[in-house]
C-alpha atoms as a PDB file:
ATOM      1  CA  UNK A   1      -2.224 -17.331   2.789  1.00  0.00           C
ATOM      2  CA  UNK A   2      -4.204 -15.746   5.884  1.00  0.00           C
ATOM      3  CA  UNK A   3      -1.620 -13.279   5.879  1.00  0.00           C
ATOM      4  CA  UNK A   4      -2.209 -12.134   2.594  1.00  0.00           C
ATOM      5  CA  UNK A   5      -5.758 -12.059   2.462  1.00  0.00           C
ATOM      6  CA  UNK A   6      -5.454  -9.934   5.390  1.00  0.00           C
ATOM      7  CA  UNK A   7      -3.080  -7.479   4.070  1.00  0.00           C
ATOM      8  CA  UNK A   8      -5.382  -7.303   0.979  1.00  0.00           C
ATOM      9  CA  UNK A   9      -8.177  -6.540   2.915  1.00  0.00           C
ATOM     10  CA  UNK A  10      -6.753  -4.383   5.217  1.00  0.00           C
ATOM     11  CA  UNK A  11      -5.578  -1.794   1.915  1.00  0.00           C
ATOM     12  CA  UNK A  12      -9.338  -2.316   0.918  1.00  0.00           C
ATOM     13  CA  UNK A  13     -10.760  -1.438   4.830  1.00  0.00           C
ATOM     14  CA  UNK A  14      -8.120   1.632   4.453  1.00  0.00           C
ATOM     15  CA  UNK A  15      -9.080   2.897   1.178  1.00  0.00           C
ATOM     16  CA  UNK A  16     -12.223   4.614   2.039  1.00  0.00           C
ATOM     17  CA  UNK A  17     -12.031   8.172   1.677  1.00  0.00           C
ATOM     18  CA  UNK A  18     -11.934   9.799   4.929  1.00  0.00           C
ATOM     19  CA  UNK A  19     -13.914   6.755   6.390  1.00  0.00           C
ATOM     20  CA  UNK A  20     -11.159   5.573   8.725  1.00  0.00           C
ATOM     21  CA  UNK A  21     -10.874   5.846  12.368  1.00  0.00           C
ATOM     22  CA  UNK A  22      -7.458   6.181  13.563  1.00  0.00           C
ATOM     23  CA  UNK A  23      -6.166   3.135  15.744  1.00  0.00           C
ATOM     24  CA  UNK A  24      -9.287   0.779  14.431  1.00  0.00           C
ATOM     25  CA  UNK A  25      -8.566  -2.256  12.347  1.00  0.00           C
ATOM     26  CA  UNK A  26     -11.389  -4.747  11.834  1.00  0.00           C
ATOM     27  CA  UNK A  27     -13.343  -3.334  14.819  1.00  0.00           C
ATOM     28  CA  UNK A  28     -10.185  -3.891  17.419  1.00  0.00           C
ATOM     29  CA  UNK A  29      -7.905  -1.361  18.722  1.00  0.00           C
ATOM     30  CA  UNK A  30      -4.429  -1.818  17.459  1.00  0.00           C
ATOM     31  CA  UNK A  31      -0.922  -0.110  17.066  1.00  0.00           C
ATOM     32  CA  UNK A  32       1.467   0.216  14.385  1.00  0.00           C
ATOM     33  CA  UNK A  33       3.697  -2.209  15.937  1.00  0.00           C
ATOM     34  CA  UNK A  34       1.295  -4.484  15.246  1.00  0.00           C
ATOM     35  CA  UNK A  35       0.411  -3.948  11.504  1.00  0.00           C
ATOM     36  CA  UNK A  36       3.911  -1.852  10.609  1.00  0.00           C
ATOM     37  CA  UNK A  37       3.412  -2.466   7.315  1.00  0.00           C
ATOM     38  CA  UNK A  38      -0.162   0.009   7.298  1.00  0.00           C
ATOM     39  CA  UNK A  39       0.855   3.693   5.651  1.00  0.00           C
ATOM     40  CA  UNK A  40      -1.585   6.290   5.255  1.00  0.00           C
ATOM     41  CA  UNK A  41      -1.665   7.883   1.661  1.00  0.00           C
ATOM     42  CA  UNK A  42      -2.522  11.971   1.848  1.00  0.00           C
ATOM     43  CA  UNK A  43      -2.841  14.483  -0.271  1.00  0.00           C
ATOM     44  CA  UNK A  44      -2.744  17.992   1.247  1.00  0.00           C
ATOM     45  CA  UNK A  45      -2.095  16.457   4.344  1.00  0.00           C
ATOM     46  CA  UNK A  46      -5.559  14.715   4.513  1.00  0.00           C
ATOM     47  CA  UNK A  47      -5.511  11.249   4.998  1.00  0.00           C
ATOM     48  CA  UNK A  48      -7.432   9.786   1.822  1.00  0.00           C
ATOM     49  CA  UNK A  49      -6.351   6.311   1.754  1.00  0.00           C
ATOM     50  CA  UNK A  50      -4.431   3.297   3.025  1.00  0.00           C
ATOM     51  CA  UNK A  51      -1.836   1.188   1.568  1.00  0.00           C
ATOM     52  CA  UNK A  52       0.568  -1.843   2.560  1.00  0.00           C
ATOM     53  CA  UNK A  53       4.539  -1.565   2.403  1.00  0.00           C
ATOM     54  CA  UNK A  54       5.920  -4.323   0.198  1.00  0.00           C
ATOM     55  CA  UNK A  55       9.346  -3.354  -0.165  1.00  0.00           C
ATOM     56  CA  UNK A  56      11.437  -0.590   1.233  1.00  0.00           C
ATOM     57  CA  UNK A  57      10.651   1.975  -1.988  1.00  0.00           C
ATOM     58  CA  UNK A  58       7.233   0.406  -2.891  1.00  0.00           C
ATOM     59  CA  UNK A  59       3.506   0.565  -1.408  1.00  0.00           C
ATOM     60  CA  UNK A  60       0.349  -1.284  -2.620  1.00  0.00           C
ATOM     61  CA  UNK A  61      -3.067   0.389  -2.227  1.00  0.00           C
ATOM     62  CA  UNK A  62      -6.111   0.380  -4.368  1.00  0.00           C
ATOM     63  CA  UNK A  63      -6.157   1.725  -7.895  1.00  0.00           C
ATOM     64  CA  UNK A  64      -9.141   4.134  -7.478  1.00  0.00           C
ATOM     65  CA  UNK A  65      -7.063   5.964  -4.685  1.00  0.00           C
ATOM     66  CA  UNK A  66      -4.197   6.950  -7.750  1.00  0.00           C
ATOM     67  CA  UNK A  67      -4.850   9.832  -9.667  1.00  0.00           C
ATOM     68  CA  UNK A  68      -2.366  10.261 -12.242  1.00  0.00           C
ATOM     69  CA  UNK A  69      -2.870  14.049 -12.349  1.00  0.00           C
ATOM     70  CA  UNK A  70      -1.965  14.358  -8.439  1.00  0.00           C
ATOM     71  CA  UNK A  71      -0.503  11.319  -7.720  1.00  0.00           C
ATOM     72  CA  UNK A  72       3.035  13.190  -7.453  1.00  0.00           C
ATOM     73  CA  UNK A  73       1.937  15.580  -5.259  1.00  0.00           C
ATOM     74  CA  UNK A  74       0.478  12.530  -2.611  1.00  0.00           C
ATOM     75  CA  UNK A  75       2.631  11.713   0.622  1.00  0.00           C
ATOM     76  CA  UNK A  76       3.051   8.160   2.436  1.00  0.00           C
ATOM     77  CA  UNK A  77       3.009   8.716   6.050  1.00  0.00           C
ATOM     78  CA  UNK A  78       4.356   6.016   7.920  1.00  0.00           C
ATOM     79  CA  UNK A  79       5.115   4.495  11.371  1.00  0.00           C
ATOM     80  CA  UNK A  80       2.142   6.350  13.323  1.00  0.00           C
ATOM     81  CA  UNK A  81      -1.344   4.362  14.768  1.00  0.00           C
ATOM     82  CA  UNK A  82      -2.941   8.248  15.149  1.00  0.00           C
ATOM     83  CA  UNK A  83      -3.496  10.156  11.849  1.00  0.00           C
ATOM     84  CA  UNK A  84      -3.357  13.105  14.411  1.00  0.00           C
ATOM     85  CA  UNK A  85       0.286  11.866  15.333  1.00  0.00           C
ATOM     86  CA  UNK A  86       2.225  13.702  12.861  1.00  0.00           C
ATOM     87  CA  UNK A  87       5.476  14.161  14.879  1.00  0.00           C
ATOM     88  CA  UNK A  88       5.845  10.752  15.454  1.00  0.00           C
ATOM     89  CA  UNK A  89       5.787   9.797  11.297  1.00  0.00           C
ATOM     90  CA  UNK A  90       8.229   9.607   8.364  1.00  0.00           C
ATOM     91  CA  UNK A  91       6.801  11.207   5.524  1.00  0.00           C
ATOM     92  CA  UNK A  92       7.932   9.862   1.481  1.00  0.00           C
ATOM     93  CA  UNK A  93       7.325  11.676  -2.040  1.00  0.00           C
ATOM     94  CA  UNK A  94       5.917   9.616  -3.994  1.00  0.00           C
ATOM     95  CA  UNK A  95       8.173   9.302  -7.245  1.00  0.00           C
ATOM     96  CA  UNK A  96       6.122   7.142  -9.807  1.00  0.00           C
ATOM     97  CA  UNK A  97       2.938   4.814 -10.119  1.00  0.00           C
ATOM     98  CA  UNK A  98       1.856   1.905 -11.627  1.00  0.00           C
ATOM     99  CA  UNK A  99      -1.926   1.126 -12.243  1.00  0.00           C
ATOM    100  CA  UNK A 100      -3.108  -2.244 -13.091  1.00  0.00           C
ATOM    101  CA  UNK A 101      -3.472  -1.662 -16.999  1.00  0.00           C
ATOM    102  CA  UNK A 102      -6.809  -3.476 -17.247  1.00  0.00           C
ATOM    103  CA  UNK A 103      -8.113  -0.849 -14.550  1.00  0.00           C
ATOM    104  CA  UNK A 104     -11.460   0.949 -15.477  1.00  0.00           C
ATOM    105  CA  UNK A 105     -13.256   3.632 -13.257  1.00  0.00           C
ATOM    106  CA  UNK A 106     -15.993   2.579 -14.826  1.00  0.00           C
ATOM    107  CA  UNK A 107     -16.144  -1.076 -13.149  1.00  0.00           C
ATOM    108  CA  UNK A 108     -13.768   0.148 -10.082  1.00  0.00           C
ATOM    109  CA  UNK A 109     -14.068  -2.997  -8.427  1.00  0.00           C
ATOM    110  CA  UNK A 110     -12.177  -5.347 -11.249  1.00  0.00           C
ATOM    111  CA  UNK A 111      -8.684  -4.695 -11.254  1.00  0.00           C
ATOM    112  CA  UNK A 112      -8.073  -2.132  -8.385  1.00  0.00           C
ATOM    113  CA  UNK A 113      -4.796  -2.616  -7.193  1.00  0.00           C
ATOM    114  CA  UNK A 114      -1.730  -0.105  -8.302  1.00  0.00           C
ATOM    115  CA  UNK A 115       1.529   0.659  -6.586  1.00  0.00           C
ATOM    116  CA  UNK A 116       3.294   3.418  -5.557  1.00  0.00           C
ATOM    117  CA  UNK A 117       7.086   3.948  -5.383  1.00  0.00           C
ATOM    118  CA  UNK A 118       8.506   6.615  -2.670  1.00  0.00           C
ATOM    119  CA  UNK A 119      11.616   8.393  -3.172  1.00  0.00           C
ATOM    120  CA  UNK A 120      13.925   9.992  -0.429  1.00  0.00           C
ATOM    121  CA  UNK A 121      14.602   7.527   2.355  1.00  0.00           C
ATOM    122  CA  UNK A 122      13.890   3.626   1.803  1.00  0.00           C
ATOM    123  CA  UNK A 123      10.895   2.714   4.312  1.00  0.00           C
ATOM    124  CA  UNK A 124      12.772   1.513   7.341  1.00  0.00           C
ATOM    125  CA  UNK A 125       9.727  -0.809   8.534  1.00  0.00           C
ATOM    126  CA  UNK A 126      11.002  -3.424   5.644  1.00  0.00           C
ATOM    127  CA  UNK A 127      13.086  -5.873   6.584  1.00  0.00           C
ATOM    128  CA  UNK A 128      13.944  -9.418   6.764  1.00  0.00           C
ATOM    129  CA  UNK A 129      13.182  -9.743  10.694  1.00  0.00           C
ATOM    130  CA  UNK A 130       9.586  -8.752   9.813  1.00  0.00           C
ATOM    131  CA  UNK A 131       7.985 -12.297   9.256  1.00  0.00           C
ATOM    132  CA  UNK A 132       4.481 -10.408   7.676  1.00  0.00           C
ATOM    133  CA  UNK A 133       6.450  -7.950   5.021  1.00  0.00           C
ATOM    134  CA  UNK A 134       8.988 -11.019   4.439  1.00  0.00           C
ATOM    135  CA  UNK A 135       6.110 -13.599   3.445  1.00  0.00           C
ATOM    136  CA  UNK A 136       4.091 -10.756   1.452  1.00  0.00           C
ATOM    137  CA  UNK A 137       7.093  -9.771  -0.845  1.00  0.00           C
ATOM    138  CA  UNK A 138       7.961 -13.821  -0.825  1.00  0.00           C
ATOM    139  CA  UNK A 139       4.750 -14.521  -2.326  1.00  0.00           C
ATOM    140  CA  UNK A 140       5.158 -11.868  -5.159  1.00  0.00           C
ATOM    141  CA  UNK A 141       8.153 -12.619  -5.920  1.00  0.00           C
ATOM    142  CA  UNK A 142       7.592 -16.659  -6.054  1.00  0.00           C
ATOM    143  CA  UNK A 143       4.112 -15.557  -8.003  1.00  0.00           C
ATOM    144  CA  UNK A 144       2.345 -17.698  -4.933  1.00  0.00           C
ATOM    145  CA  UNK A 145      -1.085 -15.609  -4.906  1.00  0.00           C
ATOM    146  CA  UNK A 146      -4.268 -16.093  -5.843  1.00  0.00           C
ATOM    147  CA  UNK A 147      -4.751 -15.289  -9.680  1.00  0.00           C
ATOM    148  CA  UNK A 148      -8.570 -13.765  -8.322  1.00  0.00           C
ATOM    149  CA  UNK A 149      -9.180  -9.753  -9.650  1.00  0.00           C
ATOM    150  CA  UNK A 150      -6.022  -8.858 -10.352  1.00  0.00           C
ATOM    151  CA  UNK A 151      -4.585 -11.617 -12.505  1.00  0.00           C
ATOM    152  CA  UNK A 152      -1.047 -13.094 -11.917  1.00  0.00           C
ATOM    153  CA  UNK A 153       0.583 -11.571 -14.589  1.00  0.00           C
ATOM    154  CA  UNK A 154       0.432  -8.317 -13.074  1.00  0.00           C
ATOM    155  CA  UNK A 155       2.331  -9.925 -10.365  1.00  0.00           C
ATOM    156  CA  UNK A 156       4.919 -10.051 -12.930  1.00  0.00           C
ATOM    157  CA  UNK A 157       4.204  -6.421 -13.886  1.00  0.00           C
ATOM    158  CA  UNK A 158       4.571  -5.173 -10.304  1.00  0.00           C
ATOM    159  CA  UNK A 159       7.804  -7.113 -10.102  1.00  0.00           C
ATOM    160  CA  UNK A 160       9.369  -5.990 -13.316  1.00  0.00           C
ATOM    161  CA  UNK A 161       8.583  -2.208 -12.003  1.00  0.00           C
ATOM    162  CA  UNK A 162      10.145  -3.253  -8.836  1.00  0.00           C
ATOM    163  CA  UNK A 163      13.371  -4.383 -10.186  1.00  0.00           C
ATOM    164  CA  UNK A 164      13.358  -2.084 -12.938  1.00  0.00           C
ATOM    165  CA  UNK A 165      13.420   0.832 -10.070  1.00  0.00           C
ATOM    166  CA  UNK A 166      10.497   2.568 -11.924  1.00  0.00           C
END
């Protein structure tokens, strides 16, 4: 359960636009070996906002960072610690979305979760050796989290667009 909370606030610490200083996580410095599942969302090649890998084709972050009119156009850069490190990444399209349907930007705090699918190569940070993105995508699946903002039938929502290959 710690390690979920702390994914979910991570993608909350990361979503700040332009707020985040690279190689900082709750004050400490840290690497991407230690949090490989932390991907930077850009647009333009700006960093904008953070997300967590869940799968190896699917990212959560929050739902004000999607906007439907650009969201195609967005890239998930992962595997770096320095937003500066470019060469170092692996850079997805994103292919298609999902925001939480009860999502309103006029109360952006209720319900701000969405997902992001990336096409091209499958993120290679997923696998079953990782114990954090194992547990994550176990508690999804098994429908294990807290029913809090985002209600647990979207779990079932995010896992019928997983399967579904949305």
């Amino acid at each position: 359960m710690k390690i979920v909370i702390f994914i979910l606030l991570t993608v909350v610490q990361f979503s700040h636009e332009f707020s985040v200083m690279p190689g900082i996580i709750h004050g400490n410095e840290t690497t991407i070996q230690k949090h490989p599942w932390i991907v930077s969302i850009q647009f333009l090649g700006k960093h904008f906002c953070g997300g967590s890998i869940i799968s190896n084709d699917t990212i959560v972050t929050a739902a004000h960072c999607v906007t439907e009119l650009l969201v195609k156009s967005y890239r998930v850069v992962a595997g770096i610690t320095n937003l500066n490190d470019s060469a170092s990444s692996t850079k997805y399209s994103v292919k298609s979305f999902l925001i939480h349907s009860q999502y309103d930007l006029e109360i952006p705090r209720d319900y701000d979760i969405a997902i992001l699918k990336v096409s091209g190569y499958k993120l290679s940070l997923f696998s079953e050796n990782n114990t954090y993105l194992h547990n994550w995508c176990f508690l999804i699946r098994c429908n294990l989290l807290p029913c809090h903002q985002n209600g647990r039938w979207f779990l079932k929502e995010l896992l019928l667009y997983h399967q579904d290959g949305v």
